[in-house]
C-alpha atoms as a PDB file:
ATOM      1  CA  UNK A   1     -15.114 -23.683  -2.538  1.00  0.00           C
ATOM      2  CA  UNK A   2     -18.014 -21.448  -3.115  1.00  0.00           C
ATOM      3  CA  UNK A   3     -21.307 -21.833  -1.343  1.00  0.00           C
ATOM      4  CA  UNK A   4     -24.630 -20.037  -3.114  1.00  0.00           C
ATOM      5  CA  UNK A   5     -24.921 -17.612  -0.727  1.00  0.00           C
ATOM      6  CA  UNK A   6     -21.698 -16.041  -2.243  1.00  0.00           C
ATOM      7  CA  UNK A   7     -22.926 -16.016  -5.161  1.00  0.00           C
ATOM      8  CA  UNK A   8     -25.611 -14.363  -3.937  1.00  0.00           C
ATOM      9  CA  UNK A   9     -23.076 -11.244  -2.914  1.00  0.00           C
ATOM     10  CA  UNK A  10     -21.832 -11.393  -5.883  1.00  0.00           C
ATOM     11  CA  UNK A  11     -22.286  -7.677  -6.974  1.00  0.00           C
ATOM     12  CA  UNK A  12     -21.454  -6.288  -3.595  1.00  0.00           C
ATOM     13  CA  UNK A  13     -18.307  -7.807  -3.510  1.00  0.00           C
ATOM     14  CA  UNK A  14     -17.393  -6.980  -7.237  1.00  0.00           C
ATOM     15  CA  UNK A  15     -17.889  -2.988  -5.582  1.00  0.00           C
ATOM     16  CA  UNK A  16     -15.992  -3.862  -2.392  1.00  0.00           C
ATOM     17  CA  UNK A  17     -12.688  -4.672  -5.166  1.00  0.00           C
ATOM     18  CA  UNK A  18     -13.286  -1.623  -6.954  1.00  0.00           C
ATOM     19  CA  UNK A  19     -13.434   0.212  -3.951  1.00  0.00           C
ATOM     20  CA  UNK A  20     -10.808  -1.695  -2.870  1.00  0.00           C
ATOM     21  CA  UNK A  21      -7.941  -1.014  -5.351  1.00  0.00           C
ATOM     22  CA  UNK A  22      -9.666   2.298  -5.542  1.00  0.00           C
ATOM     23  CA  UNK A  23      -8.119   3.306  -1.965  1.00  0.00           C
ATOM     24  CA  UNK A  24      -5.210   1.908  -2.240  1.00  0.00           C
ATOM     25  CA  UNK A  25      -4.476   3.198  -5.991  1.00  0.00           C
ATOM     26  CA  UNK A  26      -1.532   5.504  -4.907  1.00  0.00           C
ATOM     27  CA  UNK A  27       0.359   2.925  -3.706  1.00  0.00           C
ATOM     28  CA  UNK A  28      -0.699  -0.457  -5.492  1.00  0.00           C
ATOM     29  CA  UNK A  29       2.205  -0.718  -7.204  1.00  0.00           C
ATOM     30  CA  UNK A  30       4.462  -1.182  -3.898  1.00  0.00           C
ATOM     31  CA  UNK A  31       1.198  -3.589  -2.480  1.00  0.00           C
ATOM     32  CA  UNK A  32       0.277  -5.511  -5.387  1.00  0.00           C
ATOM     33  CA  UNK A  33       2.444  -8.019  -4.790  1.00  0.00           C
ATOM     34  CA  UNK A  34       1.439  -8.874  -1.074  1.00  0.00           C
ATOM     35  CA  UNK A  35      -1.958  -8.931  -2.536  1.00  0.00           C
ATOM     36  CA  UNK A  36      -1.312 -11.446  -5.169  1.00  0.00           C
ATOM     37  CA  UNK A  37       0.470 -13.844  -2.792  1.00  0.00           C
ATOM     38  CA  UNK A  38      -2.557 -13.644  -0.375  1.00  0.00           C
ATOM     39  CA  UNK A  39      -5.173 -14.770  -3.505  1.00  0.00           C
ATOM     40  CA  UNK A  40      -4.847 -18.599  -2.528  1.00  0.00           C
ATOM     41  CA  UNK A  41      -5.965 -17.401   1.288  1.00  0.00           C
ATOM     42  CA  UNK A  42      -9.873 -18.831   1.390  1.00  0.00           C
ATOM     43  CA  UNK A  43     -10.189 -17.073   4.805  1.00  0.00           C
ATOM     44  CA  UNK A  44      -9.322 -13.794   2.749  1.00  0.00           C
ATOM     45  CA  UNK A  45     -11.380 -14.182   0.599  1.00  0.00           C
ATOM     46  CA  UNK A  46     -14.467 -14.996   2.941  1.00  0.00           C
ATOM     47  CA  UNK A  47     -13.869 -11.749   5.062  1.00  0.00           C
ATOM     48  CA  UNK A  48     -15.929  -9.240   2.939  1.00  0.00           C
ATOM     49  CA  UNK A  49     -18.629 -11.811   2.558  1.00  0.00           C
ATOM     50  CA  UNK A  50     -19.625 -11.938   6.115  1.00  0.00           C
ATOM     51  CA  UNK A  51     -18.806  -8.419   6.355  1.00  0.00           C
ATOM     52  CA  UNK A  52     -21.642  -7.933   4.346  1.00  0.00           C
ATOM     53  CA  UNK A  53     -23.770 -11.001   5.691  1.00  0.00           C
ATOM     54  CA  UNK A  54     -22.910  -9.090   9.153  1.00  0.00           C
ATOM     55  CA  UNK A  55     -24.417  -5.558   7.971  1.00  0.00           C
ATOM     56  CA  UNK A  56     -27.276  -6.617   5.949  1.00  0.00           C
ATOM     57  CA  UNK A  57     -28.443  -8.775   9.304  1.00  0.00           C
ATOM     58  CA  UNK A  58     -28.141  -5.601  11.364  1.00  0.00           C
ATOM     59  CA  UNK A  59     -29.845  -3.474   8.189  1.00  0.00           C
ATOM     60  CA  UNK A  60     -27.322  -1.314   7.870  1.00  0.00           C
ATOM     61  CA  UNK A  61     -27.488   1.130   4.284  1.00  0.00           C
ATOM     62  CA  UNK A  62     -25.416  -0.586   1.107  1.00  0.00           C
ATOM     63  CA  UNK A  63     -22.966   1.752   0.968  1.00  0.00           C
ATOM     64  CA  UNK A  64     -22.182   2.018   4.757  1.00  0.00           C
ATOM     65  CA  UNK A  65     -22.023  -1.947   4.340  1.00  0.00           C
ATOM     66  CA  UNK A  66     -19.533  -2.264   1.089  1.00  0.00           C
ATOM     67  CA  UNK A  67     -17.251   0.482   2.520  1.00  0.00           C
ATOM     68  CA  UNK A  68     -17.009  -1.453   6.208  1.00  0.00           C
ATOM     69  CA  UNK A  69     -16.424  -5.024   4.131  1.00  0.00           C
ATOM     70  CA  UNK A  70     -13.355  -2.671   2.165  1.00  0.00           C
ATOM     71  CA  UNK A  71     -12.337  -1.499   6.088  1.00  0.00           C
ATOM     72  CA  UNK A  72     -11.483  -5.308   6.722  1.00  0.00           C
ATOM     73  CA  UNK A  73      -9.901  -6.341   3.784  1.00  0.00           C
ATOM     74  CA  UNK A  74      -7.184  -3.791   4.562  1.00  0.00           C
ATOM     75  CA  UNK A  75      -7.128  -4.899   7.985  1.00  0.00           C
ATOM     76  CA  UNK A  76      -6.648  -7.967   6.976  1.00  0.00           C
ATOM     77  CA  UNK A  77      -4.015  -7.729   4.350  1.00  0.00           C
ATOM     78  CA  UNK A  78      -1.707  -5.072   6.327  1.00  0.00           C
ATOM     79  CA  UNK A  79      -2.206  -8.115   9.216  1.00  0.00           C
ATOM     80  CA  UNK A  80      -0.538 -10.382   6.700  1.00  0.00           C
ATOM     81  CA  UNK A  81       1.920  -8.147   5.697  1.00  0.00           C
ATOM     82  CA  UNK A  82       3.066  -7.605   8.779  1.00  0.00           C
ATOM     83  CA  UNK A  83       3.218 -11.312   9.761  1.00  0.00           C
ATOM     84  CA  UNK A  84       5.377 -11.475   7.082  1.00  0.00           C
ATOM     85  CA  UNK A  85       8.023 -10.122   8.599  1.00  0.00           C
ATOM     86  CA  UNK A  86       9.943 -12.354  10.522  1.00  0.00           C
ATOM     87  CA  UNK A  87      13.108 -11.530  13.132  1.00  0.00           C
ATOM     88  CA  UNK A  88      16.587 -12.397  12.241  1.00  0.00           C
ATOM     89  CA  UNK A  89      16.985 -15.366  14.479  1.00  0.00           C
ATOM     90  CA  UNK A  90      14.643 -16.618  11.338  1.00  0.00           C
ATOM     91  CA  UNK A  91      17.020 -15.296   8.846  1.00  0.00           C
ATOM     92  CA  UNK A  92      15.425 -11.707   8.207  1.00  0.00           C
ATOM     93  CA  UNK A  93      18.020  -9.417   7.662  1.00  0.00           C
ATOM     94  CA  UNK A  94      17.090  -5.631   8.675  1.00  0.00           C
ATOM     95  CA  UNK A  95      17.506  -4.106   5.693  1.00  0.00           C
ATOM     96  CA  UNK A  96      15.805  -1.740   3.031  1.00  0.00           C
ATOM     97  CA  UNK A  97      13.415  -4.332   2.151  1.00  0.00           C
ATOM     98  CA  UNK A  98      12.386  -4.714   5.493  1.00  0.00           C
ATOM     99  CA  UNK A  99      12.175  -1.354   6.314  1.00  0.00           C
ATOM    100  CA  UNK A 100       9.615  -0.793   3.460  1.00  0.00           C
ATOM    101  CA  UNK A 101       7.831  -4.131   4.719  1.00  0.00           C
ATOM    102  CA  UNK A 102       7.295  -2.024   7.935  1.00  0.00           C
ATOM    103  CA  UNK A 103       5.892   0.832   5.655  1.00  0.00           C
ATOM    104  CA  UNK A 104       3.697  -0.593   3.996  1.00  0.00           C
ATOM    105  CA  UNK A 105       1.884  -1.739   6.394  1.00  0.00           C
ATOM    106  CA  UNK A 106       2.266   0.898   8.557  1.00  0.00           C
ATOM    107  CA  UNK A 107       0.461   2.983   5.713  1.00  0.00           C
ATOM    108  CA  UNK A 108      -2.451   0.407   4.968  1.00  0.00           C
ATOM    109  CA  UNK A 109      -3.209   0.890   8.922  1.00  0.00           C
ATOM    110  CA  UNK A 110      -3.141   4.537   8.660  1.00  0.00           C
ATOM    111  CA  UNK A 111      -5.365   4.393   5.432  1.00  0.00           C
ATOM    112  CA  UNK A 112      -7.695   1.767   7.715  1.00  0.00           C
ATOM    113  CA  UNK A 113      -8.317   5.022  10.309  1.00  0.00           C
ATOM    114  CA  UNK A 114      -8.849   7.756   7.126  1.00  0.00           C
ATOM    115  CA  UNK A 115     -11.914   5.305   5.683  1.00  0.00           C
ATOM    116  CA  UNK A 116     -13.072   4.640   9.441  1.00  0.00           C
ATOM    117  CA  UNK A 117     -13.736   8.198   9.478  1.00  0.00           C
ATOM    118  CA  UNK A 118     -14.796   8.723   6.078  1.00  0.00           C
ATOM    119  CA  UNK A 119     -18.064   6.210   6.690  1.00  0.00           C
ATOM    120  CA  UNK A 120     -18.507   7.902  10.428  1.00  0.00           C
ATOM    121  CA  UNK A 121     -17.033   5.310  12.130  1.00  0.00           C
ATOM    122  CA  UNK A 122     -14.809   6.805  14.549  1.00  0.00           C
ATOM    123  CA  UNK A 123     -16.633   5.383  17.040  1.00  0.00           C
ATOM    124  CA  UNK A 124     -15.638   2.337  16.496  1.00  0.00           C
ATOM    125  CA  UNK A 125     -12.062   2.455  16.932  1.00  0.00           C
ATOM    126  CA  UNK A 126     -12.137   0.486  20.379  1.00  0.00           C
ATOM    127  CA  UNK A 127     -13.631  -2.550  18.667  1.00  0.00           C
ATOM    128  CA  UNK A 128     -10.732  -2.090  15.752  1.00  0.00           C
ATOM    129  CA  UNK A 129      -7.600  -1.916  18.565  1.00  0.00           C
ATOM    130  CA  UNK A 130      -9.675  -4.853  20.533  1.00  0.00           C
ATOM    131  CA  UNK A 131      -9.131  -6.853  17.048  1.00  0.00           C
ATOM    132  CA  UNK A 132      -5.571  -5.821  16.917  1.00  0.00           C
ATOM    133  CA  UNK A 133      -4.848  -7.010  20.179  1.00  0.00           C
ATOM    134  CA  UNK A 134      -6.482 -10.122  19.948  1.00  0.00           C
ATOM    135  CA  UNK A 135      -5.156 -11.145  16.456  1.00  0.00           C
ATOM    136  CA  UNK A 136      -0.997  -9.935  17.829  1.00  0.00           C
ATOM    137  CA  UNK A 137      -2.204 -12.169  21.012  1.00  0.00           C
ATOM    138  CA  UNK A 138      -3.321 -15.104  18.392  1.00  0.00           C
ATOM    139  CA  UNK A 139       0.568 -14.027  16.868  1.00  0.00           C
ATOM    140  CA  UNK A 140       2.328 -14.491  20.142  1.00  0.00           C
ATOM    141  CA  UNK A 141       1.161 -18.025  20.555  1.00  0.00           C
ATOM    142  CA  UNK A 142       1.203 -19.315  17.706  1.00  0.00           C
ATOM    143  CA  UNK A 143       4.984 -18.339  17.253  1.00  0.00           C
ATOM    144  CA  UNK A 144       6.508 -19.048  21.084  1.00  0.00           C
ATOM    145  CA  UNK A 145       4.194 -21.777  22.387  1.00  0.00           C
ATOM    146  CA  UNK A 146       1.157 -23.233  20.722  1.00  0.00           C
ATOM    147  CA  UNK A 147       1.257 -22.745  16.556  1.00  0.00           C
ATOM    148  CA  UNK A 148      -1.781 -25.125  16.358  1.00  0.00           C
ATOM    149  CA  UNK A 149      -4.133 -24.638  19.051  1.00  0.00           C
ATOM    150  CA  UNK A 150      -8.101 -23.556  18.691  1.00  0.00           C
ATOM    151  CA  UNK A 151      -6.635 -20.334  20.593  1.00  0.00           C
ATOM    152  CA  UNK A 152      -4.872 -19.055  17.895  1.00  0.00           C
ATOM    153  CA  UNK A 153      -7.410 -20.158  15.389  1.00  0.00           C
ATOM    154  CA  UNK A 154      -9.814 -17.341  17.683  1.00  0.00           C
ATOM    155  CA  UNK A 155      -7.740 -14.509  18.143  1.00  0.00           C
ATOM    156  CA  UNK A 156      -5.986 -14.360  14.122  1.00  0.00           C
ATOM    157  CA  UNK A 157      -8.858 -15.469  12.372  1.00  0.00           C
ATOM    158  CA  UNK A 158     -12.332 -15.860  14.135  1.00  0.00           C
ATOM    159  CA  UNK A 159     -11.326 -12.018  15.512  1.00  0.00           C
ATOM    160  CA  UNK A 160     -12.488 -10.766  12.026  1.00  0.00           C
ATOM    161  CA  UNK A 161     -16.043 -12.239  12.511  1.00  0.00           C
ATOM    162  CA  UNK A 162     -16.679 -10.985  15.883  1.00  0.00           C
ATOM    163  CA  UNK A 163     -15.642  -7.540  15.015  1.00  0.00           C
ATOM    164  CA  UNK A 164     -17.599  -7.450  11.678  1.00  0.00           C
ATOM    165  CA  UNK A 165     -20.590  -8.473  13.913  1.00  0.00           C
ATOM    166  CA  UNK A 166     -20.274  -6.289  16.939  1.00  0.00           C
ATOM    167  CA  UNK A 167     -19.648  -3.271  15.080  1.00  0.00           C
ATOM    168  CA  UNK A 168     -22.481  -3.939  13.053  1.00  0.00           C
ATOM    169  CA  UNK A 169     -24.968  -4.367  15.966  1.00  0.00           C
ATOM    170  CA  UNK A 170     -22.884  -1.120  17.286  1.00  0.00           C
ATOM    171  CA  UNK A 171     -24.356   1.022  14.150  1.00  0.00           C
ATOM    172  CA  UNK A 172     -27.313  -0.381  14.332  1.00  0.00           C
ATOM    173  CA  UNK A 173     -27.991   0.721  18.393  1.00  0.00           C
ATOM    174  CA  UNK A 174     -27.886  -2.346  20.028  1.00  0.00           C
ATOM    175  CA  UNK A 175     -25.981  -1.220  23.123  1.00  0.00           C
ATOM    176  CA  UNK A 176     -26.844  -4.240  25.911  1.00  0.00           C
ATOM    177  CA  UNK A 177     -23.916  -5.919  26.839  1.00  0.00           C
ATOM    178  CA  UNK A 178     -25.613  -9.404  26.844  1.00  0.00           C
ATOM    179  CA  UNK A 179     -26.859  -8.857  23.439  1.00  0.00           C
ATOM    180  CA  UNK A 180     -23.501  -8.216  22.223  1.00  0.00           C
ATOM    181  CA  UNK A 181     -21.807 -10.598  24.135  1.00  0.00           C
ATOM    182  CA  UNK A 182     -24.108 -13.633  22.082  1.00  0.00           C
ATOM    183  CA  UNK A 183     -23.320 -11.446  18.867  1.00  0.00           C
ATOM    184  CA  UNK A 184     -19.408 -11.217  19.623  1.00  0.00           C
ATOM    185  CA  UNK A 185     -19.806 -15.185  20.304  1.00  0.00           C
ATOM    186  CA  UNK A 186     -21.777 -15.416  17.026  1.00  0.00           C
ATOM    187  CA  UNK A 187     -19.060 -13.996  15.176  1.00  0.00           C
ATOM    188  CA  UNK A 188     -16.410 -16.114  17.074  1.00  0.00           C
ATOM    189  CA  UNK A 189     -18.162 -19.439  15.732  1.00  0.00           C
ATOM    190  CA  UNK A 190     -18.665 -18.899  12.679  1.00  0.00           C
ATOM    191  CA  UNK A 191     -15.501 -17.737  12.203  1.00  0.00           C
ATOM    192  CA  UNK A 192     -13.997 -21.218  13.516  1.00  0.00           C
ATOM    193  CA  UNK A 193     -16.631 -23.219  10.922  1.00  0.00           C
ATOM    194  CA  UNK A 194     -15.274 -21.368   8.695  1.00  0.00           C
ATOM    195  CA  UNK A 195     -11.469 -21.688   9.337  1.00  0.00           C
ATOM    196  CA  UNK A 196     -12.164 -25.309   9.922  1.00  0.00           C
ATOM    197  CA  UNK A 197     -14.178 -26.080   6.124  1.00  0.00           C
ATOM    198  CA  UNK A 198     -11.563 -24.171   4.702  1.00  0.00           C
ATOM    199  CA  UNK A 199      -8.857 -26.058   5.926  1.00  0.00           C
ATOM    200  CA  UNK A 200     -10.299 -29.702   6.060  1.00  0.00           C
ATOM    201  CA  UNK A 201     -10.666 -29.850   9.387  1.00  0.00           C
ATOM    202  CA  UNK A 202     -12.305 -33.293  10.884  1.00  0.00           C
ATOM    203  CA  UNK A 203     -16.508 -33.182  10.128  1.00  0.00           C
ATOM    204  CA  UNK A 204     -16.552 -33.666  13.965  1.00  0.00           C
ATOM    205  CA  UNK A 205     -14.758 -29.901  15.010  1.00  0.00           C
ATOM    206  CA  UNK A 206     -16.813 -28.429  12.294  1.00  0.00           C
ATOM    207  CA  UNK A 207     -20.283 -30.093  13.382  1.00  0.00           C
ATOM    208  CA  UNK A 208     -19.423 -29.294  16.988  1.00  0.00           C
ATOM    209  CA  UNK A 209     -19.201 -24.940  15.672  1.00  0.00           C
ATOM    210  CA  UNK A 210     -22.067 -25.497  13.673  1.00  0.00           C
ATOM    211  CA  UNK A 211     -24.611 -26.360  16.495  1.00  0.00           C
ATOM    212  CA  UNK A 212     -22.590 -23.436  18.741  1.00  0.00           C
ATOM    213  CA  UNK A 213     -23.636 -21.022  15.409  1.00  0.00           C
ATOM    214  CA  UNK A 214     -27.376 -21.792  15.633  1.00  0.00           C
ATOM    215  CA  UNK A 215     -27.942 -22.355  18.769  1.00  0.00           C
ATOM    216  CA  UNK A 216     -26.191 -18.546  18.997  1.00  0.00           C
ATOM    217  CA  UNK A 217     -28.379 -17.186  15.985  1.00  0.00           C
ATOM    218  CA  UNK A 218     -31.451 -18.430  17.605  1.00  0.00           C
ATOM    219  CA  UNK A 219     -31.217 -16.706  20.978  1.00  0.00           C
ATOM    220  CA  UNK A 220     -30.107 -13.809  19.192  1.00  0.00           C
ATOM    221  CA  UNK A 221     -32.833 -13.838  17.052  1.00  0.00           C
ATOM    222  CA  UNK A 222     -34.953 -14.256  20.386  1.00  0.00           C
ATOM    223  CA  UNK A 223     -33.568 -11.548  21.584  1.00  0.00           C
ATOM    224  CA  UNK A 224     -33.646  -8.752  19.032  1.00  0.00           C
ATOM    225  CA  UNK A 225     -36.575 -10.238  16.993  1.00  0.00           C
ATOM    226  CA  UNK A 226     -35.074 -10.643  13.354  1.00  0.00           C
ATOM    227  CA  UNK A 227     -36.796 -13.073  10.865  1.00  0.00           C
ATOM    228  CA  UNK A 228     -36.064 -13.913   7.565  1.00  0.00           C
ATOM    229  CA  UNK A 229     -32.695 -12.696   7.035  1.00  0.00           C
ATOM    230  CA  UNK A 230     -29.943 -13.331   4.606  1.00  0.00           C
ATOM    231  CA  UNK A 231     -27.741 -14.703   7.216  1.00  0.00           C
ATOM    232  CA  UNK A 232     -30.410 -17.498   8.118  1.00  0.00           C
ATOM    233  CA  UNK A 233     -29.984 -18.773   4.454  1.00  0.00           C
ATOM    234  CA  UNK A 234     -26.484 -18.602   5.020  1.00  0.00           C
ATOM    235  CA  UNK A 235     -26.225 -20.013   7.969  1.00  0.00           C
ATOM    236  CA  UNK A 236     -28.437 -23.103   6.649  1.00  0.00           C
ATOM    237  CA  UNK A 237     -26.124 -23.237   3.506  1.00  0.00           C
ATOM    238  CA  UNK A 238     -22.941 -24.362   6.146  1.00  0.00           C
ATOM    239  CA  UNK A 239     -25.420 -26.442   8.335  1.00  0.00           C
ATOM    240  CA  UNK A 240     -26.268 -28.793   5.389  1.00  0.00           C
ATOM    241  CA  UNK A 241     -22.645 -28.792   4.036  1.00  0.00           C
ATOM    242  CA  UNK A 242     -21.641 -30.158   7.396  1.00  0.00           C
ATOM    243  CA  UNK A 243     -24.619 -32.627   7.437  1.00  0.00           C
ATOM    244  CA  UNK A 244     -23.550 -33.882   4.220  1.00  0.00           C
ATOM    245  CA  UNK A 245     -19.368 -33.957   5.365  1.00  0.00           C
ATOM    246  CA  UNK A 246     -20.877 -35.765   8.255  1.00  0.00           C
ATOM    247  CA  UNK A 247     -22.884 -38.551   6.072  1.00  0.00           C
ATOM    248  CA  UNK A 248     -19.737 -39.140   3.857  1.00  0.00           C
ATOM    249  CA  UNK A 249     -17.476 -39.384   6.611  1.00  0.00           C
ATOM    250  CA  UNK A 250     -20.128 -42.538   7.960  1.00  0.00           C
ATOM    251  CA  UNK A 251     -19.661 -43.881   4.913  1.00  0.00           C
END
């Protein structure tokens, strides 16, 4: 599904796919197909968006913002590429094709760290390997003890969020640890509402996120004194969605 504030992006995220297959020209023929296969992912697609709803809330420049919401696509598709792989008590044998798996997305993680640098971002490589560790954390239990749990749901996929919105507030000076500890939680919700629309989830897990969102975005706001941002629309946009899922399902 498609909510208006998308739509609203629209032209920044037709320049986040040039730039895109842009950076990753010299190789797309051995990615392509990894890419194609990851089309149906909603959560994949949503990245870049609040990438960009992240930025533009912290006023960070256009450019700065389109080349961060290109950063996490990568990050996100050598994640899935790698998750791909599977050991051989699953029936992967260790072969050529898995070798090049490996490659690939040891390249697209190498090619992460080149555009890092190239948009003066070297400074945020600790929040980058914080990501890493939380989404091969989110990896470890959803494969050896708990596939389903709202753990895993944090570390793999609400991780993106958080990171999009504490590097933002990172750029933009914001340095107090409380403020970025509501921003990092910020991130983490609406990451879950997110995950949880996109999948189906019951109205009730997805109301429950949505008051943790705004109650978040208003002490934030509080705190740093923004008004009238792009996010607030958005952020109203999935309130009212889940007010309506939650009218329907009384029905």
């Amino acid at each position: 599904m498609k909510f208006d504030f998308s739509r609203g992006l629209k032209k920044e995220i037709n320049e986040v796919e040039l730039i895109f297959r842009e950076s990753l020209k010299s190789r797309w023929g051995d990615i392509d197909g990894f890419a194609e296969n990851i089309e149906a992912d909603l959560f994949w697609m949503s990245i870049p968006e609040f990438v960009l709803l992240a930025y533009k809330y912290f006023d960070m420049e256009k450019d700065l913002s389109i080349k961060m919401a290109v950063i996490f696509k990568i990050v996100y598709l050598a994640n899935y590429i790698h998750e791909t792989i599977k050991d051989e008590d699953e029936g992967q044998e260790h072969n050529q094709e898995l070798q090049f798996t490996i490659l690939i997305g040891d390249y697209l993680f190498g090619k992460i760290m080149s555009l890092l640098l190239e948009a003066n971002g070297g400074g945020l490589v600790d929040s980058f390997a914080d990501m890493m560790v939380e989404t091969n954390e989110g990896l470890v239990i959803k494969y050896k003890t708990e596939p389903d749990s709202t753990e895993v749901i944090r570390k793999t996929k609400a991780s993106y969020y958080e990171t999009a919105f504490v590097t933002a507030a990172r750029l933009s000076g914001i340095d107090d640890e409380a403020d970025l500890v509501f921003i990092s939680e910020l991130g983490i919700s609406l990451g879950m509402v997110m995950y949880l629309i996109y999948t189906n989830a019951p109205h009730e897990e997805i109301s429950k996120n949505i008051i943790q969102v705004n109650q978040l975005f208003k002490t934030i706001n509080q705190r740093i004194m923004v008004v009238n941002s792009y996010l607030e629309k958005a952020i109203e946009e999935i309130s009212n969605f889940s007010d309506c899922l939650n009218k329907v399902a009384a029905i």
